[in-house]
C-alpha atoms as a PDB file:
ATOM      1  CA  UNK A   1      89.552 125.418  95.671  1.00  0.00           C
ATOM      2  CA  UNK A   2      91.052 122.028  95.226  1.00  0.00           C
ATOM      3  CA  UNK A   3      89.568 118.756  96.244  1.00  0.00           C
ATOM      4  CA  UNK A   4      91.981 116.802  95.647  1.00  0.00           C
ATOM      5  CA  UNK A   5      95.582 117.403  94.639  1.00  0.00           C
ATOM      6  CA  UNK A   6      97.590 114.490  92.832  1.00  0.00           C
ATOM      7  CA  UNK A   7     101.174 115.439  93.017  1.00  0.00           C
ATOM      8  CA  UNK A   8     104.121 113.442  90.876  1.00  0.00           C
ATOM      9  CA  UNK A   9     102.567 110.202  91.819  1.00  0.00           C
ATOM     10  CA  UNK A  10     104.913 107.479  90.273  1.00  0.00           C
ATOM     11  CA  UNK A  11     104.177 103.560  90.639  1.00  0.00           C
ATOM     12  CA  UNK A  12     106.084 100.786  88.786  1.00  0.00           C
ATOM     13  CA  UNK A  13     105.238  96.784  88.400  1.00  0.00           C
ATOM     14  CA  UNK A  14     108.725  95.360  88.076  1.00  0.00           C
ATOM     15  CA  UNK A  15     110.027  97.242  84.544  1.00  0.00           C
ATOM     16  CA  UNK A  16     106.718  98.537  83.873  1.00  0.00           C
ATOM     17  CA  UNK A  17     106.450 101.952  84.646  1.00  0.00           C
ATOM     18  CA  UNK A  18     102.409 102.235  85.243  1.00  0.00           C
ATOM     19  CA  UNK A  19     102.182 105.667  86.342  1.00  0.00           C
ATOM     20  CA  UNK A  20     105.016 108.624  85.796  1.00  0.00           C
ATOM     21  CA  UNK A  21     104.997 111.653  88.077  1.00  0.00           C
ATOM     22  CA  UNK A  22     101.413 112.434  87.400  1.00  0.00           C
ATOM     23  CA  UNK A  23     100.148 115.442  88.629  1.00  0.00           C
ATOM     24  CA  UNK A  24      96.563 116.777  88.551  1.00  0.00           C
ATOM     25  CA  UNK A  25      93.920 118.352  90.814  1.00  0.00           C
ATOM     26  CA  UNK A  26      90.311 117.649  91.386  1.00  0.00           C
ATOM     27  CA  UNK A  27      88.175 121.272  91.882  1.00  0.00           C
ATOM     28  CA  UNK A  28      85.187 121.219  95.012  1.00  0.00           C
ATOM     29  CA  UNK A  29      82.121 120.696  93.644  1.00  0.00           C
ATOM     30  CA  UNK A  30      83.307 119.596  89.692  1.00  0.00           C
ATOM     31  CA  UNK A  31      82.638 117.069  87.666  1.00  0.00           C
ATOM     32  CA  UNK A  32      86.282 116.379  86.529  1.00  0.00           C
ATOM     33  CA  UNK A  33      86.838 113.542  83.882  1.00  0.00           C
ATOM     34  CA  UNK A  34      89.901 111.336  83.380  1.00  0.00           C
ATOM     35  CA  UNK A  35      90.515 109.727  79.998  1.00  0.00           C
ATOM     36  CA  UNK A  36      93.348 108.708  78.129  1.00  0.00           C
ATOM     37  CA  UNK A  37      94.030 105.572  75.597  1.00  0.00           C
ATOM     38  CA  UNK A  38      94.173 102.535  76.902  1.00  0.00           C
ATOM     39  CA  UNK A  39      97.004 101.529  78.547  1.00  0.00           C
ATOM     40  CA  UNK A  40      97.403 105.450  79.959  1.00  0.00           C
ATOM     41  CA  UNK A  41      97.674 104.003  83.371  1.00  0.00           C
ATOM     42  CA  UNK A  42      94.045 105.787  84.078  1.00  0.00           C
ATOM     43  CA  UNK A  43      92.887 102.735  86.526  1.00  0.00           C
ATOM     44  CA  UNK A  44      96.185 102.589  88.459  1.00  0.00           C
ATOM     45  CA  UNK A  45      95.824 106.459  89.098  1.00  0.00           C
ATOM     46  CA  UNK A  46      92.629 105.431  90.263  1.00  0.00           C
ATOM     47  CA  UNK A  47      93.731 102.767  93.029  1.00  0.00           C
ATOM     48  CA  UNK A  48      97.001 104.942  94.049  1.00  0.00           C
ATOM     49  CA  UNK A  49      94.378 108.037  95.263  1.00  0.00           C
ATOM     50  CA  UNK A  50      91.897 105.337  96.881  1.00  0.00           C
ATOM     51  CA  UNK A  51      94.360 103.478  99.129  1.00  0.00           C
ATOM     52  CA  UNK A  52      93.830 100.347  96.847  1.00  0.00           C
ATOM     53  CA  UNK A  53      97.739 100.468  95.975  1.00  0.00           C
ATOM     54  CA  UNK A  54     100.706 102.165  97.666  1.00  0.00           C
ATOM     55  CA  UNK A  55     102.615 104.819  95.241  1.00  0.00           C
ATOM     56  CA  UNK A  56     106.107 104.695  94.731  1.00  0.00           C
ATOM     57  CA  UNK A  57     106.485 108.056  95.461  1.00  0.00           C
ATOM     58  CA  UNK A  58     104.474 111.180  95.683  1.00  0.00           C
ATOM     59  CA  UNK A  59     101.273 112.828  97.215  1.00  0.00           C
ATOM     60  CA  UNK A  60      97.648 112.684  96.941  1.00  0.00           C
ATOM     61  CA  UNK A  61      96.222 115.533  99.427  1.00  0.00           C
ATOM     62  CA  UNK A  62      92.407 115.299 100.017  1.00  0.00           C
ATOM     63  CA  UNK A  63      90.851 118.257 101.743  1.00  0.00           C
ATOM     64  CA  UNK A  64      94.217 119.378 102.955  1.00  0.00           C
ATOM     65  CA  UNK A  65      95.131 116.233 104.389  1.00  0.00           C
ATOM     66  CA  UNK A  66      98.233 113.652 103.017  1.00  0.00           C
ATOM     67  CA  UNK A  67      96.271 110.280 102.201  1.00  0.00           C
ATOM     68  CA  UNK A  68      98.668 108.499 100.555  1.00  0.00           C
ATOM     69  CA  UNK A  69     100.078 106.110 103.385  1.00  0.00           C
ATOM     70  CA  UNK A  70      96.549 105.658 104.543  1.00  0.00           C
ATOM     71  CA  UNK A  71      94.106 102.302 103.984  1.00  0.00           C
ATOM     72  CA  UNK A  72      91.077 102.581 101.625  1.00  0.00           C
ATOM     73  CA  UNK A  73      88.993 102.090 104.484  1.00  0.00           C
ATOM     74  CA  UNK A  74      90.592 105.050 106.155  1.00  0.00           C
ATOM     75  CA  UNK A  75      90.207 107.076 103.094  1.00  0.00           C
ATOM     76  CA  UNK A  76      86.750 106.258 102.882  1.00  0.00           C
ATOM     77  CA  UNK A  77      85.776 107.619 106.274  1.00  0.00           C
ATOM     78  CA  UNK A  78      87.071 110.947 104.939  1.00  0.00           C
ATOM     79  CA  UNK A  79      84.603 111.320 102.925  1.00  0.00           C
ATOM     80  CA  UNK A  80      86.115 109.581  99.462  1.00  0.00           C
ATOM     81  CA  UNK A  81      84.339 106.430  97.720  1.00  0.00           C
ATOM     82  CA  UNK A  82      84.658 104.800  94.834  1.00  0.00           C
ATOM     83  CA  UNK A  83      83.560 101.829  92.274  1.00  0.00           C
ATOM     84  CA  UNK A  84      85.102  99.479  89.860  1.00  0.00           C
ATOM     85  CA  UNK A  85      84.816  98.080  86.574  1.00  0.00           C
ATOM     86  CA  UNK A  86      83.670  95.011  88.161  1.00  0.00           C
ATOM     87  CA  UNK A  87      80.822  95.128  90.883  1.00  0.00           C
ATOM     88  CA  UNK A  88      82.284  94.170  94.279  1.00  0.00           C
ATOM     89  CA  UNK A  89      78.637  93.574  95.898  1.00  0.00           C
ATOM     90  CA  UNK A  90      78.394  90.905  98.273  1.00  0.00           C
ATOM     91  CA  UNK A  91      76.164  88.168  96.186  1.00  0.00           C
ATOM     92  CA  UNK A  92      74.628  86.052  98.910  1.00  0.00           C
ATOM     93  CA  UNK A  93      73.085  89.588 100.568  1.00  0.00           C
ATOM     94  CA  UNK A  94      70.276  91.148  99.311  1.00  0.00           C
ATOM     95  CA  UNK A  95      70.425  94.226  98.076  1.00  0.00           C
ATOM     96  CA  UNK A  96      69.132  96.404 101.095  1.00  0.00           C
ATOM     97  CA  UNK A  97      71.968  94.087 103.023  1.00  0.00           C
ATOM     98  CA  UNK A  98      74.565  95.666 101.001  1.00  0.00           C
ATOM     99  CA  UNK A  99      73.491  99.307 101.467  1.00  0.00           C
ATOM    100  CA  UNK A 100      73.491  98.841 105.196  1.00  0.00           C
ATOM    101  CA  UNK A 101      77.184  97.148 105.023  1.00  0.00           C
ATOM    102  CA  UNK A 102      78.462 100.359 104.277  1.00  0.00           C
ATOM    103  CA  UNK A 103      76.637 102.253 105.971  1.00  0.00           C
ATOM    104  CA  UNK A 104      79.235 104.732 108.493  1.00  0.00           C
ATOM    105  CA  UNK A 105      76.430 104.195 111.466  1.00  0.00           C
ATOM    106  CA  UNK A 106      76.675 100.157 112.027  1.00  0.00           C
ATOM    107  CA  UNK A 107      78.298  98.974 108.849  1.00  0.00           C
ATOM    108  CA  UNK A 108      78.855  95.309 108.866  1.00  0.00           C
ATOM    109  CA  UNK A 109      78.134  95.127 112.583  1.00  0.00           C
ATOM    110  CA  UNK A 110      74.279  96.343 111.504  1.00  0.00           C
ATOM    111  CA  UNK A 111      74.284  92.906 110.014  1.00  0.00           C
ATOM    112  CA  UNK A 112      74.282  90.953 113.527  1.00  0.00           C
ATOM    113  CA  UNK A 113      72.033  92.870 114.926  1.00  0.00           C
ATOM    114  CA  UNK A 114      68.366  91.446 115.405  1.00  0.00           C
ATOM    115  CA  UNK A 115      67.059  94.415 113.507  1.00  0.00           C
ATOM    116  CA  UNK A 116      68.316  97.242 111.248  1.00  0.00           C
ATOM    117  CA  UNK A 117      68.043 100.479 112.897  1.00  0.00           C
ATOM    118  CA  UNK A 118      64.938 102.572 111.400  1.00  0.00           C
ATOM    119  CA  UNK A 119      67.990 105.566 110.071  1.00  0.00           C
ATOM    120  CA  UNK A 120      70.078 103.278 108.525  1.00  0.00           C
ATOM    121  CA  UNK A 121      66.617 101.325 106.448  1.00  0.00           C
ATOM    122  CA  UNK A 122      65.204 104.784 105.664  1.00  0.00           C
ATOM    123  CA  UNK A 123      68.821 106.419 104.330  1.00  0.00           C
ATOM    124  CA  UNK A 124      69.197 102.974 102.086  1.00  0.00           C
ATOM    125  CA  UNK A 125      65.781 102.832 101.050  1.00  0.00           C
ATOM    126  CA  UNK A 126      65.899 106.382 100.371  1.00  0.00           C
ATOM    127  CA  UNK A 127      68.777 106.161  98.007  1.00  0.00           C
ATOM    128  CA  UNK A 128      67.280 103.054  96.247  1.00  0.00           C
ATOM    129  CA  UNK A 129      64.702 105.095  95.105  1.00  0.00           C
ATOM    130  CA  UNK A 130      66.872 107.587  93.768  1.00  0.00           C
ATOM    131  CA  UNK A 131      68.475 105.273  91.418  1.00  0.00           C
ATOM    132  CA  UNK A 132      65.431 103.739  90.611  1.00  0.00           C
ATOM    133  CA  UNK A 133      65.810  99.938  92.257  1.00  0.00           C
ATOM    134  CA  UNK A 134      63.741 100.282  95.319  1.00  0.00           C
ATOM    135  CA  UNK A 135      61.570  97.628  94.562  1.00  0.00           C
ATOM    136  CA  UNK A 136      64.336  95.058  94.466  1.00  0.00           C
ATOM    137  CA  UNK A 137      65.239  95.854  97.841  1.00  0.00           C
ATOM    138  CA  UNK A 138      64.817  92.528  99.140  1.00  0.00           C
ATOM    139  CA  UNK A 139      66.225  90.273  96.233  1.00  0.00           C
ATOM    140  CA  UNK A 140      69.519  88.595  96.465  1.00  0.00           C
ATOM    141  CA  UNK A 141      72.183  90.228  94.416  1.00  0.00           C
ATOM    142  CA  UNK A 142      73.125  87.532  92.576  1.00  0.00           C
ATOM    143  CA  UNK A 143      69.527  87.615  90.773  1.00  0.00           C
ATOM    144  CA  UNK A 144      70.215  90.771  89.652  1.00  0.00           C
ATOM    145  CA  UNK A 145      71.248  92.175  86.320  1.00  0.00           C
ATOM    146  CA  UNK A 146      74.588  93.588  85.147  1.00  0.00           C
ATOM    147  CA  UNK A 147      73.031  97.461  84.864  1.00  0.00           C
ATOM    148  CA  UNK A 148      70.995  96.708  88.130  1.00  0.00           C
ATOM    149  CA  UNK A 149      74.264  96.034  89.971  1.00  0.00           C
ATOM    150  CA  UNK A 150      75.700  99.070  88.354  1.00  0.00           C
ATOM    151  CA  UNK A 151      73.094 101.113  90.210  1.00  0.00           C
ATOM    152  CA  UNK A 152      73.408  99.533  93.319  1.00  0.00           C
ATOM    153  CA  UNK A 153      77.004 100.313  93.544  1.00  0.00           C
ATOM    154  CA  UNK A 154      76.261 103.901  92.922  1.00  0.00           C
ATOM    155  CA  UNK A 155      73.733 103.795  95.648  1.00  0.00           C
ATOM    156  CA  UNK A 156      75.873 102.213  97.701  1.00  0.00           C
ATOM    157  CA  UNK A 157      78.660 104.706  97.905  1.00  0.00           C
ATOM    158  CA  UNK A 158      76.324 106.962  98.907  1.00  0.00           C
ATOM    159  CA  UNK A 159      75.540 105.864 102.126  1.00  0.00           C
ATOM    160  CA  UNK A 160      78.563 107.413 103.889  1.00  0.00           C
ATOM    161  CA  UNK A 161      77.788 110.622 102.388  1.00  0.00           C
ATOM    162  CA  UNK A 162      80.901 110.722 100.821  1.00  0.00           C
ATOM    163  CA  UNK A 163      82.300 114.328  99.352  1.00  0.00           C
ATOM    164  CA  UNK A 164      84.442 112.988  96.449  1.00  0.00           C
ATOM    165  CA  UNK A 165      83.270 110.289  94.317  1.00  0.00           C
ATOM    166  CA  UNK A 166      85.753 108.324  91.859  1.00  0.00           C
ATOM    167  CA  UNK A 167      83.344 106.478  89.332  1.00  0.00           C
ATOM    168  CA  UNK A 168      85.279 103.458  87.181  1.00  0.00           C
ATOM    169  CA  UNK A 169      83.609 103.212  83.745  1.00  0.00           C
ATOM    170  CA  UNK A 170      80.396 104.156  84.873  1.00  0.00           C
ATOM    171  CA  UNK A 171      79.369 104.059  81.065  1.00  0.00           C
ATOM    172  CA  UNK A 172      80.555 100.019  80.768  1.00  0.00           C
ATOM    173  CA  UNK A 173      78.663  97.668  79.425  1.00  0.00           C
ATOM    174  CA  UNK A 174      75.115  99.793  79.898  1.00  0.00           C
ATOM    175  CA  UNK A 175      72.352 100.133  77.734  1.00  0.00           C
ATOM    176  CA  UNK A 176      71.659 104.127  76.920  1.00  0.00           C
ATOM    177  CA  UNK A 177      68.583 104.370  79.220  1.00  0.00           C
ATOM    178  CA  UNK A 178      70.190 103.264  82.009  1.00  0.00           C
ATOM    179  CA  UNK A 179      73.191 105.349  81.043  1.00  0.00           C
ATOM    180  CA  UNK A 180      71.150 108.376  80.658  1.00  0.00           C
ATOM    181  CA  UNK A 181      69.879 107.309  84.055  1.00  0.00           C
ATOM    182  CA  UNK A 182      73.224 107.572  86.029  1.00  0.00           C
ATOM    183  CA  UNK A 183      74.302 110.784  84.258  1.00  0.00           C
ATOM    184  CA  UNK A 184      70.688 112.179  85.541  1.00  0.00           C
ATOM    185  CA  UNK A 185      71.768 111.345  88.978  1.00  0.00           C
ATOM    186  CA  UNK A 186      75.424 112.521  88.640  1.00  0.00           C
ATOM    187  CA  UNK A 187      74.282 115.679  87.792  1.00  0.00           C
ATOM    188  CA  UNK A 188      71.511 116.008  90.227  1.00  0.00           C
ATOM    189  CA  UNK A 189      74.101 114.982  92.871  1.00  0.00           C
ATOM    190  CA  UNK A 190      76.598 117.336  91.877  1.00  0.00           C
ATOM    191  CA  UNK A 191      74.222 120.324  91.265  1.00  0.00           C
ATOM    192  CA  UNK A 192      72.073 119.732  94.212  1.00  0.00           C
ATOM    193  CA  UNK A 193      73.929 118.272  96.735  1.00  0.00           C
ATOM    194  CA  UNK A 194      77.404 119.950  95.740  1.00  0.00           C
ATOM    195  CA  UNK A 195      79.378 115.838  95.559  1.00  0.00           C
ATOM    196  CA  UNK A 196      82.470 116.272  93.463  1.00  0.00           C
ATOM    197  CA  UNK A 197      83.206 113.653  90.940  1.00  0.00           C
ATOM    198  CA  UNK A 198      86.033 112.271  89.576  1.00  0.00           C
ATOM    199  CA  UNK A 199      85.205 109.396  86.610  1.00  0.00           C
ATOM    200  CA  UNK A 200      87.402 107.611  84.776  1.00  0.00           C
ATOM    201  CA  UNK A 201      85.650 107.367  80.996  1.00  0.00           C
ATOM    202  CA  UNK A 202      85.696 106.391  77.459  1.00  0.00           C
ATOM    203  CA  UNK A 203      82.621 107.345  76.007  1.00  0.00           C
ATOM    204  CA  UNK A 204      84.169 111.109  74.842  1.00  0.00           C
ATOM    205  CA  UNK A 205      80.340 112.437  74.272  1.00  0.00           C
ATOM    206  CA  UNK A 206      79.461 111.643  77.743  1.00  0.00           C
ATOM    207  CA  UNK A 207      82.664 113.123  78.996  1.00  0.00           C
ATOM    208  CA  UNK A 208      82.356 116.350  76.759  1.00  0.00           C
ATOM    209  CA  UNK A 209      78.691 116.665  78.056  1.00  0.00           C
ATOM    210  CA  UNK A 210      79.266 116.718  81.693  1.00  0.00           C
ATOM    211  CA  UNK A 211      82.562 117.164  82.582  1.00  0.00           C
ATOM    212  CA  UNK A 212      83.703 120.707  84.233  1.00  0.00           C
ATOM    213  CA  UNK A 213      87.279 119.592  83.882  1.00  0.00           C
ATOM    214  CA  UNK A 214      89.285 116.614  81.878  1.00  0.00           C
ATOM    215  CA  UNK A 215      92.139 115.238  82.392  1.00  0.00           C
ATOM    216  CA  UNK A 216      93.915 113.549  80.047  1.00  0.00           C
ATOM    217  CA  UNK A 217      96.640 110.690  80.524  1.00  0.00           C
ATOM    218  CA  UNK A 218      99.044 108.956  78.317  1.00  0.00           C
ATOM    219  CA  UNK A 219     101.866 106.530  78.967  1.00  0.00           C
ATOM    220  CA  UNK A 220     101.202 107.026  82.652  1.00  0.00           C
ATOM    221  CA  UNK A 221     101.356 110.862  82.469  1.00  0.00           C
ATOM    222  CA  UNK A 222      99.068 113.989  82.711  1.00  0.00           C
ATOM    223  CA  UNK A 223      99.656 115.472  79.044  1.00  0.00           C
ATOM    224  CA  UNK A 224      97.184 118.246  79.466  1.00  0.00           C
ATOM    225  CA  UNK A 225      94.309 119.291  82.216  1.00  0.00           C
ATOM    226  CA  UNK A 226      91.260 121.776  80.653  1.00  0.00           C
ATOM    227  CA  UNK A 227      87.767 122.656  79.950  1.00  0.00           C
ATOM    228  CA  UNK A 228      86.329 120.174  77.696  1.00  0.00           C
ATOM    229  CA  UNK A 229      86.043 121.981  74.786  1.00  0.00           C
ATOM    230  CA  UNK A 230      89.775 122.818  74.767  1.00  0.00           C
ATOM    231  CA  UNK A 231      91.050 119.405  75.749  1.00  0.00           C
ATOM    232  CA  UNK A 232      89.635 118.052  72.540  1.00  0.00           C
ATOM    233  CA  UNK A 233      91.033 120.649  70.282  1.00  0.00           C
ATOM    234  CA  UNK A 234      94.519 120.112  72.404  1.00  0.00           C
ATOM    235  CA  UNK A 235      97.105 118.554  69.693  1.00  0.00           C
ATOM    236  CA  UNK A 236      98.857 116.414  72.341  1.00  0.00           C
ATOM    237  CA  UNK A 237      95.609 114.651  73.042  1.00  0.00           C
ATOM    238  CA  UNK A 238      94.705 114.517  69.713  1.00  0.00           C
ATOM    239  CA  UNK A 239      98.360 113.140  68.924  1.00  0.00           C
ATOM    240  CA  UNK A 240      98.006 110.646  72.362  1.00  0.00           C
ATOM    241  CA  UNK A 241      94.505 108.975  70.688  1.00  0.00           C
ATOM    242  CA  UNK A 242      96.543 108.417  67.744  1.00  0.00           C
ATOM    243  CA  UNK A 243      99.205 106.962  68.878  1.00  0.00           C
ATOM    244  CA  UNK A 244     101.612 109.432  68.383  1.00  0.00           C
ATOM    245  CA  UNK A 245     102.259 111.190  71.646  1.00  0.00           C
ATOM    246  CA  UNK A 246     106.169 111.958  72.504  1.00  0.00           C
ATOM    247  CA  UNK A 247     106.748 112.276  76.159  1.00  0.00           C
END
């Protein structure tokens, strides 16, 4: 059963046509990867299903329900989150101060109060220790380092107990441990707790390794949607990565 269903989204910046009826769907409960050369228009398809920009035209559906008019915030309280290439943490807040901000109970209004309720502290804490940066609960953010914020966005999320995931580049600018790390708790998350996932990625190995699904963009189109193993035997990916795709 679908997830999410992307249906001819289009979206243009002045003559620039960034995404081109693209069409795709997300399965419950899969780890479904998106990939495609640069310059696909992977990132825009990204921001069009989280609220981030308005399409042109078309439909994104998420769990039977139009979402496309609606406000990321919005979207977010039904159960989608998601992260970007760049950390959006909130520097001068420590790190425990930025799990409670999005947390669905109090949120930023758990801030002003004279203490954080004990369920909000134990769900944050809880997930800091999942992603390994408990101890660091109380430093500012600022102090800490790129792959450090990388976790904390992941942790984050998780604090509305979202059901669909969209991960930006989770593999950017990590060292392998701490790659090998957030895969780990992808696949615990997705195994255990039944999150669906939907990352946009260039590091094909990881992709191949953990994806249930790829997509594949190019020139702002879906060119082909498949297991792993036959996306990268597909000649029109093969032809997009070299450059040679005819849509």
């Amino acid at each position: 059963m679908a997830l999410l269903e992307i249906h001819g989204l289009n979206k243009a910046f002045g003559g620039l046509q960034a995404v081109r009826d693209c069409s795709f769907h997300v399965e419950e409960g899969s780890i479904t990867a998106l990939i495609g050369p640069n310059g696909a228009g992977k990132t825009t398809a990204f921001n069009l299903i989280s609220g981030v920009l308005r399409a042109d035209s078309g439909r994104v559906i998420f769990r039977g329900e139009q979402i496309q008019h609606l406000p990321p915030h919005q979207i977010t309280r039904r159960g989608m989150s998601r992260t970007f290439q760049i950390s959006r943490n909130l520097e001068d807040l420590t790190v425990l101060e930025n799990m409670i901000v999005q947390s669905p109970v109090h949120g930023w209004r758990g801030l002003l109060r004279r203490s954080m309720s004990a369920e909000e502290r134990d769900r944050a804490m809880e997930l800091l220790e999942f992603v390994g940066i408990a101890k660091l609960a109380h430093a500012e953010t600022r102090d800490l380092s790129y792959g450090q914020k990388k976790l904390l966005d992941f942790a984050s999320l998780l604090m509305s107990s979202p059901k669909l995931i969209l991960l930006d580049e989770p593999a950017g600018g990590v060292n392998p441990a701490l790659l090998e790390s957030i895969m780990e708790r992808i696949t615990e998350l997705n195994e255990q707790r039944g999150i669906t996932f939907l990352i946009v990625e260039h590091n094909m190995e990881l992709v191949m390794r953990i994806s249930h699904s790829v997509v594949v963009m190019a020139y702002g189109s879906v060119i082909a949607q498949d297991a792993p193993d036959i996306v990268q035997n597909d000649p029109r990916v093969l032809q997009a990565y070299l450059g040679e795709v005819t849509l």
